[in-house]
C-alpha atoms as a PDB file:
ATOM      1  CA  UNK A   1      57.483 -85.543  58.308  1.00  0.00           C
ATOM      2  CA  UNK A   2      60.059 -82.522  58.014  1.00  0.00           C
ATOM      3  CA  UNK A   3      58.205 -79.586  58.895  1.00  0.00           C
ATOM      4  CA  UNK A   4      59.149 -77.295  55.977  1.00  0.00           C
ATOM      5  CA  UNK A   5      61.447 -73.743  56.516  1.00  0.00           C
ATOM      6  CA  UNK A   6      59.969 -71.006  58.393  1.00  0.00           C
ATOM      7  CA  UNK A   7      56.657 -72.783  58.531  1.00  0.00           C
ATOM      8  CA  UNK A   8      56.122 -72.937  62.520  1.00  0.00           C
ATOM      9  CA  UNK A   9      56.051 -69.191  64.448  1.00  0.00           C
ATOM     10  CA  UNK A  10      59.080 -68.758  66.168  1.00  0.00           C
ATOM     11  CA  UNK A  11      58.315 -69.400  69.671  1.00  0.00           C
ATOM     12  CA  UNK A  12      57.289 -72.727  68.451  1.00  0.00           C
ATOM     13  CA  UNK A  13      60.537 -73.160  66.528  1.00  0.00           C
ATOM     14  CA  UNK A  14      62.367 -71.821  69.201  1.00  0.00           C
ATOM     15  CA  UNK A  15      60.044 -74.098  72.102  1.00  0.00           C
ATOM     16  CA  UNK A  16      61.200 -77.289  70.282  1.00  0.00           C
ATOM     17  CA  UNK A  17      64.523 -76.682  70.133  1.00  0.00           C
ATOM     18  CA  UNK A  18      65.079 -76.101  73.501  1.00  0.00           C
ATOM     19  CA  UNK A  19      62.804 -78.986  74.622  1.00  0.00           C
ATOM     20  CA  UNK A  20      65.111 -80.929  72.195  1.00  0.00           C
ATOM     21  CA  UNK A  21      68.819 -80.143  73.756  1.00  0.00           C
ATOM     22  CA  UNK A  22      68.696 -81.779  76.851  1.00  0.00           C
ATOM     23  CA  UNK A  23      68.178 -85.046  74.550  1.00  0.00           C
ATOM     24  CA  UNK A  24      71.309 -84.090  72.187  1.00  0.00           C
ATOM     25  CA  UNK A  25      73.324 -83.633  75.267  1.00  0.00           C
ATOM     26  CA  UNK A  26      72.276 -86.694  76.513  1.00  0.00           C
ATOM     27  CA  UNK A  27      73.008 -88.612  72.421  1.00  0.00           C
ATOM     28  CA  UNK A  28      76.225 -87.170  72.594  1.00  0.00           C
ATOM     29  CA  UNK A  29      77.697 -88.407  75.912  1.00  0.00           C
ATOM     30  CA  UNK A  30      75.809 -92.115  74.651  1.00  0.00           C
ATOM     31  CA  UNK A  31      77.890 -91.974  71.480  1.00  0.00           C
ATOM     32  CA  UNK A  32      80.764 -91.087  73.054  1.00  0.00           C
ATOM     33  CA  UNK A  33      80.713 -93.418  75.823  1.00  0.00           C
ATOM     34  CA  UNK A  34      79.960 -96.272  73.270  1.00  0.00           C
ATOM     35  CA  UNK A  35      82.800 -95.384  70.885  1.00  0.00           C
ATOM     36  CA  UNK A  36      85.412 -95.206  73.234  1.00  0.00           C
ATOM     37  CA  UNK A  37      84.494 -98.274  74.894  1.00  0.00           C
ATOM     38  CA  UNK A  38      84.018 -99.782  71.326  1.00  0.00           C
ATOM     39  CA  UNK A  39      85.880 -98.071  68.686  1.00  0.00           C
ATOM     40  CA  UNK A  40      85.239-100.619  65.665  1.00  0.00           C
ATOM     41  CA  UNK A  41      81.178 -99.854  66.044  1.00  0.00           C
ATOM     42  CA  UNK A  42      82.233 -96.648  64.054  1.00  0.00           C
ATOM     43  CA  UNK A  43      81.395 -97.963  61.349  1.00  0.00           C
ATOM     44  CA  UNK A  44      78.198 -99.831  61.676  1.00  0.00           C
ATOM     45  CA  UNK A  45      77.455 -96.186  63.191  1.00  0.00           C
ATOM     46  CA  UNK A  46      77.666 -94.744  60.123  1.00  0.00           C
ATOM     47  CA  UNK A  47      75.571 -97.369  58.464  1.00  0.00           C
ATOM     48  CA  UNK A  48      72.325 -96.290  60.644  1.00  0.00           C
ATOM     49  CA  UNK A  49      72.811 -92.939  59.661  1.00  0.00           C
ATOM     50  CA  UNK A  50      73.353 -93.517  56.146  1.00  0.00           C
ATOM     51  CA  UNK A  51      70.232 -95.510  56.183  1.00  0.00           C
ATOM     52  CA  UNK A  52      68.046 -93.136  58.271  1.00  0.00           C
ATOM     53  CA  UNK A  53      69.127 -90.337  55.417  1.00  0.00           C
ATOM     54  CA  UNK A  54      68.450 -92.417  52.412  1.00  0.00           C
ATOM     55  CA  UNK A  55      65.207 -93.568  53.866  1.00  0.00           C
ATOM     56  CA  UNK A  56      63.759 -89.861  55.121  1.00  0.00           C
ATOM     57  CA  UNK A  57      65.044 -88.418  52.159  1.00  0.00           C
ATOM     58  CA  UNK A  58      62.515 -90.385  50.125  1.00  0.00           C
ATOM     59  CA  UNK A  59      60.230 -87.732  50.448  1.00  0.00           C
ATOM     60  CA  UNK A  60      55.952 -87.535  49.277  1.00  0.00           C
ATOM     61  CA  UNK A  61      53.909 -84.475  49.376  1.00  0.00           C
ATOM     62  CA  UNK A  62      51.088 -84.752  51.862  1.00  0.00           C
ATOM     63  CA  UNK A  63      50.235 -81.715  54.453  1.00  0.00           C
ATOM     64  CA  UNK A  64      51.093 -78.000  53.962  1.00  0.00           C
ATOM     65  CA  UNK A  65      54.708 -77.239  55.315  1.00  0.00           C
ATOM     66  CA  UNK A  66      55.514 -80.630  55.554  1.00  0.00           C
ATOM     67  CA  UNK A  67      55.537 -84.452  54.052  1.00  0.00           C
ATOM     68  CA  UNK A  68      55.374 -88.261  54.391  1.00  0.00           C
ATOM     69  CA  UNK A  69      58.478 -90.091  54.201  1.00  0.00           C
ATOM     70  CA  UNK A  70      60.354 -92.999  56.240  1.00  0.00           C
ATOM     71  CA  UNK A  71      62.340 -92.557  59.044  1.00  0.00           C
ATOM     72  CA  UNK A  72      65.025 -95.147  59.325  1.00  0.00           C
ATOM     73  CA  UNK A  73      65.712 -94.381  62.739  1.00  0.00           C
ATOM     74  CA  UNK A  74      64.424 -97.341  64.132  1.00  0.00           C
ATOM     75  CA  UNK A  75      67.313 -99.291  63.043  1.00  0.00           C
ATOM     76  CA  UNK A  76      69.845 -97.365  64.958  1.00  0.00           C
ATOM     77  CA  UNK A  77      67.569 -97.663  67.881  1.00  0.00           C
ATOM     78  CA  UNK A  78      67.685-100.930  67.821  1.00  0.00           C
ATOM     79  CA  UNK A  79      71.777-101.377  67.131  1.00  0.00           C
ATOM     80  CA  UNK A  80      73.050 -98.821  69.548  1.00  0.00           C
ATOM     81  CA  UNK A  81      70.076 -97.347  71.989  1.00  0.00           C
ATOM     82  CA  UNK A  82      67.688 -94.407  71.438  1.00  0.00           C
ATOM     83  CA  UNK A  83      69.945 -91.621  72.833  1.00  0.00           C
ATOM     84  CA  UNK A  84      72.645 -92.168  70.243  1.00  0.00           C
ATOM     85  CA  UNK A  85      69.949 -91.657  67.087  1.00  0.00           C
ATOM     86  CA  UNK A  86      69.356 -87.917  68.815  1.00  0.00           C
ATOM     87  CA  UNK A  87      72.672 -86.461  67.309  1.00  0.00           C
ATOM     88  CA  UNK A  88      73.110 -88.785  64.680  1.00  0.00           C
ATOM     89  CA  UNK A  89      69.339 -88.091  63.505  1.00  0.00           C
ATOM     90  CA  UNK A  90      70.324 -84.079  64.096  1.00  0.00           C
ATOM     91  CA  UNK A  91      72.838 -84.139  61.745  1.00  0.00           C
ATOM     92  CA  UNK A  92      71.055 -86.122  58.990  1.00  0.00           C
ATOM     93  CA  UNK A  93      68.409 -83.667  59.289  1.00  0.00           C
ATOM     94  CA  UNK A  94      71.048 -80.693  59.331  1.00  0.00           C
ATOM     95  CA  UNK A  95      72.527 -81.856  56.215  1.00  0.00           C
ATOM     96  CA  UNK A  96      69.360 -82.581  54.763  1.00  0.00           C
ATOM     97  CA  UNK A  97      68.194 -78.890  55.167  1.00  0.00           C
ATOM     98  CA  UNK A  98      71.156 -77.715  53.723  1.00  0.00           C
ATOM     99  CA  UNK A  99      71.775 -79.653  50.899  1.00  0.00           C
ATOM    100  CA  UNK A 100      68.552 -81.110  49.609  1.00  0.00           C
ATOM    101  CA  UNK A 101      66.165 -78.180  51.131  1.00  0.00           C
ATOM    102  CA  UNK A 102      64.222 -80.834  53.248  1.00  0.00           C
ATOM    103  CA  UNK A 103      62.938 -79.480  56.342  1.00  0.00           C
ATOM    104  CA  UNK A 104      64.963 -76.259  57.343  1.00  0.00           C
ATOM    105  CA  UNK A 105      67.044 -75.054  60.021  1.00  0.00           C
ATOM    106  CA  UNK A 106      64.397 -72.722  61.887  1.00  0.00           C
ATOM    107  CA  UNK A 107      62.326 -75.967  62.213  1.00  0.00           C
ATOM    108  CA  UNK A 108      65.393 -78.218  63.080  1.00  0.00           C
ATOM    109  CA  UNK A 109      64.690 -78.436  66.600  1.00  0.00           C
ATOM    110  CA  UNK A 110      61.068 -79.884  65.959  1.00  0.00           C
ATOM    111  CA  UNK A 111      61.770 -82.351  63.265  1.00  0.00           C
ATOM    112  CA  UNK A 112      64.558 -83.047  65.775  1.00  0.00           C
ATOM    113  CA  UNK A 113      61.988 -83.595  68.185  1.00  0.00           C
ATOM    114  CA  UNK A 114      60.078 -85.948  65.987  1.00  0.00           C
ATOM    115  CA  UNK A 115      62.419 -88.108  64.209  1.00  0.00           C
ATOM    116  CA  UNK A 116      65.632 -88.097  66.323  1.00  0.00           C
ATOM    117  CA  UNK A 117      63.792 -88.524  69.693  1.00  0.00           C
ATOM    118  CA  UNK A 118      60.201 -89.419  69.740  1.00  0.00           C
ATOM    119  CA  UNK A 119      60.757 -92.298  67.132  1.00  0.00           C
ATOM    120  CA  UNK A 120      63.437 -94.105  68.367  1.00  0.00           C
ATOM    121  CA  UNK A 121      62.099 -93.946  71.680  1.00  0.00           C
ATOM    122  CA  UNK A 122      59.312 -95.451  70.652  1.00  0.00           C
ATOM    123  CA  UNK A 123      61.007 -98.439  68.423  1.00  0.00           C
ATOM    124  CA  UNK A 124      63.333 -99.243  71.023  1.00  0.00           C
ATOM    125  CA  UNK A 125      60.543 -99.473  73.895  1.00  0.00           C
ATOM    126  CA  UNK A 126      58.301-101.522  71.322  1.00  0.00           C
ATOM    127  CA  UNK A 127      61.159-103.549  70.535  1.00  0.00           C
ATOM    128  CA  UNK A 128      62.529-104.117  74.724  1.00  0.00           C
ATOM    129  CA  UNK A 129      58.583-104.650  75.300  1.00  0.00           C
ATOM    130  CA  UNK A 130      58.100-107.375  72.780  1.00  0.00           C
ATOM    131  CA  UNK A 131      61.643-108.962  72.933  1.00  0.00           C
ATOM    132  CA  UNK A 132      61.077-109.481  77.169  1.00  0.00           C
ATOM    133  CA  UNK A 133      57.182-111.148  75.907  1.00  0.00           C
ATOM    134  CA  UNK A 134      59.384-113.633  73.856  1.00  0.00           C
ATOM    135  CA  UNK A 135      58.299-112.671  70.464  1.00  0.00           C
ATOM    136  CA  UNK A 136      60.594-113.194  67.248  1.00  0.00           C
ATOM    137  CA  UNK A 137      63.318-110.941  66.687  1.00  0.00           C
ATOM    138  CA  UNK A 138      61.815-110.405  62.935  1.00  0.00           C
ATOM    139  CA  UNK A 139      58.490-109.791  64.486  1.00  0.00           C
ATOM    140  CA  UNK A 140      59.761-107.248  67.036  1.00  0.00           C
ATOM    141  CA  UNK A 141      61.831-105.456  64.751  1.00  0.00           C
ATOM    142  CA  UNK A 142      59.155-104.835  62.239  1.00  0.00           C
ATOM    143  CA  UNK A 143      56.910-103.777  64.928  1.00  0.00           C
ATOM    144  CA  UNK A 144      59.264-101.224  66.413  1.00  0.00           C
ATOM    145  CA  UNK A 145      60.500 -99.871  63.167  1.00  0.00           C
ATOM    146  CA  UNK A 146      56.893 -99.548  62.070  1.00  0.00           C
ATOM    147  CA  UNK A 147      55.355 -97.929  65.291  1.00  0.00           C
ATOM    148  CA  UNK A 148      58.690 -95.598  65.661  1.00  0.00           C
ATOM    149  CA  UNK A 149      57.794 -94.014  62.265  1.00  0.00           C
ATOM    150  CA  UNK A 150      53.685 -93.543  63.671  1.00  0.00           C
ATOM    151  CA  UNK A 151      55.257 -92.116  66.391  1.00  0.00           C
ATOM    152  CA  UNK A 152      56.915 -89.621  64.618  1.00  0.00           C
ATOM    153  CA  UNK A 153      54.354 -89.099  62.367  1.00  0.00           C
ATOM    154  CA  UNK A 154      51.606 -88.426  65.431  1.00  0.00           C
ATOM    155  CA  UNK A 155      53.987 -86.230  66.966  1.00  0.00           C
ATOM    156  CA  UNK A 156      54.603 -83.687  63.819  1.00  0.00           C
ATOM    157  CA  UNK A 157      50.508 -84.096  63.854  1.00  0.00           C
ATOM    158  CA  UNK A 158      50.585 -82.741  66.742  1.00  0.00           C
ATOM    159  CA  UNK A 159      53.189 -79.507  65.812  1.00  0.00           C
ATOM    160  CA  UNK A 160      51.830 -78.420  63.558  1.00  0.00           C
ATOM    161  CA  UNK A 161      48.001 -78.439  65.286  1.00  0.00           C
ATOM    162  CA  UNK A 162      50.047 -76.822  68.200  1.00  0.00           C
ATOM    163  CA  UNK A 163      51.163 -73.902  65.869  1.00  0.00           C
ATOM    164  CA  UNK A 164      47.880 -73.582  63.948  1.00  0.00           C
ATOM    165  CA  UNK A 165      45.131 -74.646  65.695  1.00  0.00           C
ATOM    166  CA  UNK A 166      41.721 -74.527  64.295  1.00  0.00           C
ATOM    167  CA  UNK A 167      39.369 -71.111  64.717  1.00  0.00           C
ATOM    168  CA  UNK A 168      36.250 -73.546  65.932  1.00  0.00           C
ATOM    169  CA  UNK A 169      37.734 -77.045  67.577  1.00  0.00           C
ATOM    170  CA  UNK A 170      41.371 -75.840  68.669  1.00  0.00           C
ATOM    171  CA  UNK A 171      44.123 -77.984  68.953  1.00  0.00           C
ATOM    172  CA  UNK A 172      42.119 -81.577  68.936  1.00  0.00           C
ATOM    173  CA  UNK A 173      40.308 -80.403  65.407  1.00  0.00           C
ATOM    174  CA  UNK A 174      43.637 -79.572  64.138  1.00  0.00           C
ATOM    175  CA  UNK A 175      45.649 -82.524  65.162  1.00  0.00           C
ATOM    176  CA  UNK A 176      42.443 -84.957  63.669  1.00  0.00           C
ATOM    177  CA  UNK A 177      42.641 -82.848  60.704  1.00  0.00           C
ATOM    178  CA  UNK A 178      46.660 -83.031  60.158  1.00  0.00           C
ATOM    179  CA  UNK A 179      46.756 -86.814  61.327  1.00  0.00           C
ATOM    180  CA  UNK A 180      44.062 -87.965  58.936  1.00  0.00           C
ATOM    181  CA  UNK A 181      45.814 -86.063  55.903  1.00  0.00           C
ATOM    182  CA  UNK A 182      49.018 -87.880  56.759  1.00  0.00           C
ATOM    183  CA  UNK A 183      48.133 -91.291  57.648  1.00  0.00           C
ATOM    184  CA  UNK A 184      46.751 -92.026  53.726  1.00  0.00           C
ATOM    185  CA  UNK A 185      50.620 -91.972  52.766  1.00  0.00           C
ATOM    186  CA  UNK A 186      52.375 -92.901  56.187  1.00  0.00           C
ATOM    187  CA  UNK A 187      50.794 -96.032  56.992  1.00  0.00           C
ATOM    188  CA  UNK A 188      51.609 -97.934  54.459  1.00  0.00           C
ATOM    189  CA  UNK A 189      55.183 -96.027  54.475  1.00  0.00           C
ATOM    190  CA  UNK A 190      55.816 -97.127  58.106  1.00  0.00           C
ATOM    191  CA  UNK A 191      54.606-100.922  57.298  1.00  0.00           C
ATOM    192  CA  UNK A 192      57.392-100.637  54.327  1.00  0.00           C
ATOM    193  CA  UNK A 193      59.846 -99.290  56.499  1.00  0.00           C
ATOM    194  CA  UNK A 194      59.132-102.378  59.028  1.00  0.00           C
ATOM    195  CA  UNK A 195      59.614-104.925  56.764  1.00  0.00           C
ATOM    196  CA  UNK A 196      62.766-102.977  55.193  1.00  0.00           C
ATOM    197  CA  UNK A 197      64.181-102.833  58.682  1.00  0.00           C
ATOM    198  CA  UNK A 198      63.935-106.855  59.307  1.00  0.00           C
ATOM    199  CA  UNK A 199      65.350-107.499  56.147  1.00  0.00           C
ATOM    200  CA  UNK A 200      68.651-105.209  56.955  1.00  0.00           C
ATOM    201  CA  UNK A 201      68.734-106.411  60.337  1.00  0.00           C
ATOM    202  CA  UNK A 202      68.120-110.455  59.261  1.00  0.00           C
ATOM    203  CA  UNK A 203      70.701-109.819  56.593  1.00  0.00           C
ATOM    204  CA  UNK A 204      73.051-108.566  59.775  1.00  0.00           C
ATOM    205  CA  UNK A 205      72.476-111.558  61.723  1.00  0.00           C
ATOM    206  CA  UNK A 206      73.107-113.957  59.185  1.00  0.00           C
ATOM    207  CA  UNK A 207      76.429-112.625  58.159  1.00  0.00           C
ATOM    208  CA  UNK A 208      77.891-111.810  61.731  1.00  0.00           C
ATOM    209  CA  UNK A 209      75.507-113.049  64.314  1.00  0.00           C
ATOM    210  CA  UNK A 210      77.946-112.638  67.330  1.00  0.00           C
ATOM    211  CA  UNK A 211      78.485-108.998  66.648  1.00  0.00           C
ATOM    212  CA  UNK A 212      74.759-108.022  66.694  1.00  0.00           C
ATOM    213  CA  UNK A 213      74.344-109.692  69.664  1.00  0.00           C
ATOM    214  CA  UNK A 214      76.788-107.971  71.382  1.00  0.00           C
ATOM    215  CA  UNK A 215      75.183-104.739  70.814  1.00  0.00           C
ATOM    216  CA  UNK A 216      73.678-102.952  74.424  1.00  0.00           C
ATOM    217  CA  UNK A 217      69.720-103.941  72.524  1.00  0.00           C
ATOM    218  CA  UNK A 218      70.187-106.366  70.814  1.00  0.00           C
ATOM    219  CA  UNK A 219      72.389-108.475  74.027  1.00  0.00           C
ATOM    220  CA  UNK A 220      69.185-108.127  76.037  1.00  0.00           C
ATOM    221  CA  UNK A 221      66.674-110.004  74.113  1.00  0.00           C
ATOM    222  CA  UNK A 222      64.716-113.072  75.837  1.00  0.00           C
ATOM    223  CA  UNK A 223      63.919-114.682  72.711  1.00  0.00           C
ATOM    224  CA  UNK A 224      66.277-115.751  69.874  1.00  0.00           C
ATOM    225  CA  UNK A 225      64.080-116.747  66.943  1.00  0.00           C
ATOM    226  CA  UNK A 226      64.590-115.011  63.856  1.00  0.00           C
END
């Protein structure tokens, strides 16, 4: 859903990116609390980013300005918190803007927004929701990888009605009209991307258990089915 270079006026552009640095302050100091306390998570770090850019990067025309694609954010939600995927979710879309011409710098701070904040928000309070009912860890995980991505989806929706609303219904027309466009290719994206996610993190538990559950999500499940 990376809203496309110079699409949004720039008092949006500008509107999202401030509404988005509190957050990145916030990612930061999570990161860097984490990785000092536990230095050999670098590289499992590095894993959720690598797999939130391959997985966004795997791009599908669908509205003006923008397009469908995964997320893969909801894995690092899960692993190390929600804060920490707001920096490392800024830089994969940095380098994404820069190098592949996905998304764009002017529009950073709202696909920032929408990726790197609303979705893993929403995967990791799906995910501590479910875990506390006693569900399976498969069948939380592909429920909060899966609603993270709708969330980010609904919330570009919403951007881009914000920035172009319709002449006759406003805002609500708009948002129905950007949300229905989008959902015929991220639905069944985001329902991929679930099962994707309980495979990696299945695949995790069966080769080191003990580390994944001493991750700061992970360590407070209820339940411990698969």
């Amino acid at each position: 859903m990376h809203i496309m270079e110079g699409f949004l006026p720039p008092a949006h552009a500008l509107g999202w990116a401030a509404a988005s640095l509190p957050f990145m302050a916030w990612g930061l100091h999570s990161v860097g609390q984490s990785l000092r306390a536990h230095p050999e998570r670098r590289m499992l770090l590095g894993v959720a980013a690598a797999f939130a850019f391959l997985l966004s990067a795997l791009k599908l025309p669908s509205v003006t300005g923008s397009c469908s694609h995964p997320t893969g954010v909801g894995l690092g939600a899960l692993l190390f918190g929600p804060a920490a995927m707001v920096p490392v979710g800024f830089v994969v879309l940095l380098f994404q803007a820069l190098l592949l011409a996905h998304g764009g710098v002017t529009t950073l701070g709202a696909n920032v927004f929408s990726m790197a904040i609303v979705g893993p928000f929403v995967s990791y309070g799906v995910f501590r929701a479910l875990a506390a009912l006693g569900l399976s860890r498969s069948v939380a995980v592909f429920l909060a990888a899966c609603l993270g991505d709708l969330a980010t989806y609904v919330t570009t929706s919403l951007q881009l009605a914000w920035a172009f609303p319709d002449p006759v219904g406003g805002i609500q027309v708009s948002f129905a009209k950007f949300a229905g466009i989008f959902a015929l290719t991220q639905v069944p994206i985001a329902i991929s991307e679930g099962l994707l996610t309980v495979l990696v993190v299945n695949a995790m538990a069966r080769f080191n258990e003990h580390e994944l559950r001493a991750l700061p999500v992970m360590a407070q499940r209820k339940g411990e089915g698969v």
